[in-house]
Protein backbone atom coordinates (compact mmCIF):
# COMPACT_ATOMS: atom_id res chain seq x y z
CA UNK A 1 0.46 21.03 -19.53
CA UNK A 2 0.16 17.48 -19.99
CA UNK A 3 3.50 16.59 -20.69
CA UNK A 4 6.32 14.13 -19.91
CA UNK A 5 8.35 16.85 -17.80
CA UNK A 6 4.97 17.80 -15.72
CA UNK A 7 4.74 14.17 -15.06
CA UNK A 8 8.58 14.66 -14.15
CA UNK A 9 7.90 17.33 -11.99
CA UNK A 10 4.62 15.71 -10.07
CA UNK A 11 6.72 12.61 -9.66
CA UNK A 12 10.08 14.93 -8.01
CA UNK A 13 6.96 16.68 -5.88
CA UNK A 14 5.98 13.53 -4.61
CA UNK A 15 8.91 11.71 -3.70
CA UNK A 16 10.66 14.82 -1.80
CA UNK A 17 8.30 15.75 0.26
CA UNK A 18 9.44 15.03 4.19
CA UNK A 19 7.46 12.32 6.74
CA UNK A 20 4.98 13.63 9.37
CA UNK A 21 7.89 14.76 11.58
CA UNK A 22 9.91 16.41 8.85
CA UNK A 23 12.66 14.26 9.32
CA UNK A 24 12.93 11.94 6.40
CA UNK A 25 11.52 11.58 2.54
CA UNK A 26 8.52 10.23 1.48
CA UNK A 27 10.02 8.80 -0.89
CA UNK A 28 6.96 7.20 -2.47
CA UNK A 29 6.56 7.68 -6.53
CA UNK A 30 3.06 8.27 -7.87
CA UNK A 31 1.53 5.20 -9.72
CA UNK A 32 -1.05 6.59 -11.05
CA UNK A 33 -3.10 9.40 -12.98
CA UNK A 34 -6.38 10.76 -12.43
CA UNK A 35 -7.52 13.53 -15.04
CA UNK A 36 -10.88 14.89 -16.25
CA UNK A 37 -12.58 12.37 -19.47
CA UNK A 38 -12.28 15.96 -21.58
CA UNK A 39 -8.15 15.05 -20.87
CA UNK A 40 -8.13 11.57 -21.68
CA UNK A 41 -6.60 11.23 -25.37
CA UNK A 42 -3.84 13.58 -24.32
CA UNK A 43 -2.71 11.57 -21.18
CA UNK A 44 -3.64 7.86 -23.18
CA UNK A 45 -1.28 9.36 -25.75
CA UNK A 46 1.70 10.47 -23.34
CA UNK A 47 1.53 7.19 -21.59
CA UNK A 48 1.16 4.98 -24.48
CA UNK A 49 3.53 6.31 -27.18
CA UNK A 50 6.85 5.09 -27.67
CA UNK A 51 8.45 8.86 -28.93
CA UNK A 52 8.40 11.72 -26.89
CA UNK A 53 4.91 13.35 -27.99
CA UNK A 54 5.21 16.89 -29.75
CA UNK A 55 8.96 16.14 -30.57
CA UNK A 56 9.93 17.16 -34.21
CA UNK A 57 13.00 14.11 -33.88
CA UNK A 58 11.04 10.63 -33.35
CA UNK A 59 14.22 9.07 -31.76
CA UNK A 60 14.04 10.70 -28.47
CA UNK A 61 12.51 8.35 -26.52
CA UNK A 62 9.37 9.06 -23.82
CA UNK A 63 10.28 8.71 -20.40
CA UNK A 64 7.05 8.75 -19.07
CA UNK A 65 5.46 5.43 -21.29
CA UNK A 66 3.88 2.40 -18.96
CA UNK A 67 4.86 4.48 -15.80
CA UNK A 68 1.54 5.17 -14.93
CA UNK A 69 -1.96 3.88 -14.49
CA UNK A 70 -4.40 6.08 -15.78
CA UNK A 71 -7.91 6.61 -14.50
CA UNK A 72 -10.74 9.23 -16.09
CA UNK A 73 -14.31 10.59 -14.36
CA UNK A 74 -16.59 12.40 -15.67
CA UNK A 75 -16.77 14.14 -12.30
CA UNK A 76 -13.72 15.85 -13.09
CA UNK A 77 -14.14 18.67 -14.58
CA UNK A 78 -11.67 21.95 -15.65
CA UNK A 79 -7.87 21.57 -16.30
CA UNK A 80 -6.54 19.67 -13.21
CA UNK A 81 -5.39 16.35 -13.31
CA UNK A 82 -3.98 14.11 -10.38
CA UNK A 83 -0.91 12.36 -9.97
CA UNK A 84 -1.73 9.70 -7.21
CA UNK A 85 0.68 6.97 -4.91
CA UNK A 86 0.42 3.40 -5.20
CA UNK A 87 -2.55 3.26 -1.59
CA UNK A 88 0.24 -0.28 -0.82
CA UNK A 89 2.76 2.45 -0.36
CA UNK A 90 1.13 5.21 0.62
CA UNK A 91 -2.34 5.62 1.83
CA UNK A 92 -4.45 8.65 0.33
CA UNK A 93 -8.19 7.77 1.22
CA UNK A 94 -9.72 5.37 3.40
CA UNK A 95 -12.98 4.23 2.32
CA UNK A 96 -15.37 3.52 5.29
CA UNK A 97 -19.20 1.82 5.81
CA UNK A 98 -20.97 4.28 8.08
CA UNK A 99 -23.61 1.47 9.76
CA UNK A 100 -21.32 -0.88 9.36
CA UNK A 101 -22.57 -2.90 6.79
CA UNK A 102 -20.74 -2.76 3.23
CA UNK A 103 -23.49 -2.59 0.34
CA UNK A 104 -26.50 -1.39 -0.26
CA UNK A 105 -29.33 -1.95 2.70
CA UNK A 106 -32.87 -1.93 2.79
CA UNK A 107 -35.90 -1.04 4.64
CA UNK A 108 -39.99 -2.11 4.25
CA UNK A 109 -42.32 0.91 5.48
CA UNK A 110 -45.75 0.33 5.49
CA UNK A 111 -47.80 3.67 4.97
CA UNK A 112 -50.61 4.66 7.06
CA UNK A 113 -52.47 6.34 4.18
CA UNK A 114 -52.85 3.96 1.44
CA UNK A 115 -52.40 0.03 0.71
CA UNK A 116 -49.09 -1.11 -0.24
CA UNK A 117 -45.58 -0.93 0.90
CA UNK A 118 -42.39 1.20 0.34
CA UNK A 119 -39.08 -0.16 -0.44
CA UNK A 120 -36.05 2.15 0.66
CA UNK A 121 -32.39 1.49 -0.54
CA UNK A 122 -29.49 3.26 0.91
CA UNK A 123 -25.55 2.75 0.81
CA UNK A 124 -23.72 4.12 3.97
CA UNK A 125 -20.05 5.08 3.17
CA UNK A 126 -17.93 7.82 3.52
CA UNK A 127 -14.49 8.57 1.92
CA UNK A 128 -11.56 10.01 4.49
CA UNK A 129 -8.73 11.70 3.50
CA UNK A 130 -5.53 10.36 5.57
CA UNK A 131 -2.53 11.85 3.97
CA UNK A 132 -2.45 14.72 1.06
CA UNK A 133 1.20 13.44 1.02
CA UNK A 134 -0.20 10.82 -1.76
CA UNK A 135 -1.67 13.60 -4.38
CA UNK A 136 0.12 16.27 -6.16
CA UNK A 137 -2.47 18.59 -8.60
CA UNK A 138 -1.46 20.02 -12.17
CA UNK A 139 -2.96 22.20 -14.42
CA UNK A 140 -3.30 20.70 -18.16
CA UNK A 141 -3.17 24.13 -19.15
């Protein structure tokens, strides 16, 4: 579920799992949290309200409020949702330029058929994953 205690447990996930030589902790608290746009007014309303959401006492206080960042694609889709370290901390991804230029390049063809030119546009990059150590998954469900 999308809850303060699923946060909880992401967060415990995180920080206890061991270095690359299983010696010591990671150590490193997710920052942020990366759900599905379907998902967004439940997570906007964990992280925002002052009370514990879905308690029927509004003095117990949320644990969970301004401790994350949240981020939403519409490439998301289903029940999962992300809980994701701070990259300072602990790097995730690496994004990379493949040709080695960062942005969008271009090219002029001239045809052999017909009069005129062609214009392509391209952008070169690739994503790498470096360390799953800086995602833990959870089902909104």
């Amino acid at each position: 579920g999308i809850t303060a205690e699923v946060y909880d447990a992401m967060a415990q996930l995180m920080m206890s799992q061991k270095d690359i030589n299983n010696q010591g902790y990671v150590g490193v608290a997710p920052s942020y949290i990366l759900a599905p746009t379907a998902q967004r007014l439940e997570h906007k309303t964990l992280l925002n309200s002052t009370a514990q959401v879905g308690q029927a006492n509004p003095g117990v206080i949320n644990a969970v409020q301004g401790d994350y960042t949240l981020f939403v694609s519409p490439y998301l889709t289903g029940d999962n949702y992300y809980a994701i370290a701070n990259p300072a901390m602990l790097e995730g991804i690496e994004y990379t330029t493949l040709a080695g230029s960062n942005g969008v390049q271009s090219r002029i063809i001239i045809p052999q058929n017909y009069l005129g030119q062609e214009i392509q546009l391209w952008e070169d990059f690739a994503f790498n994953l470096l360390d799953a150590k800086a995602f833990v998954r959870a089902s909104a469900k």
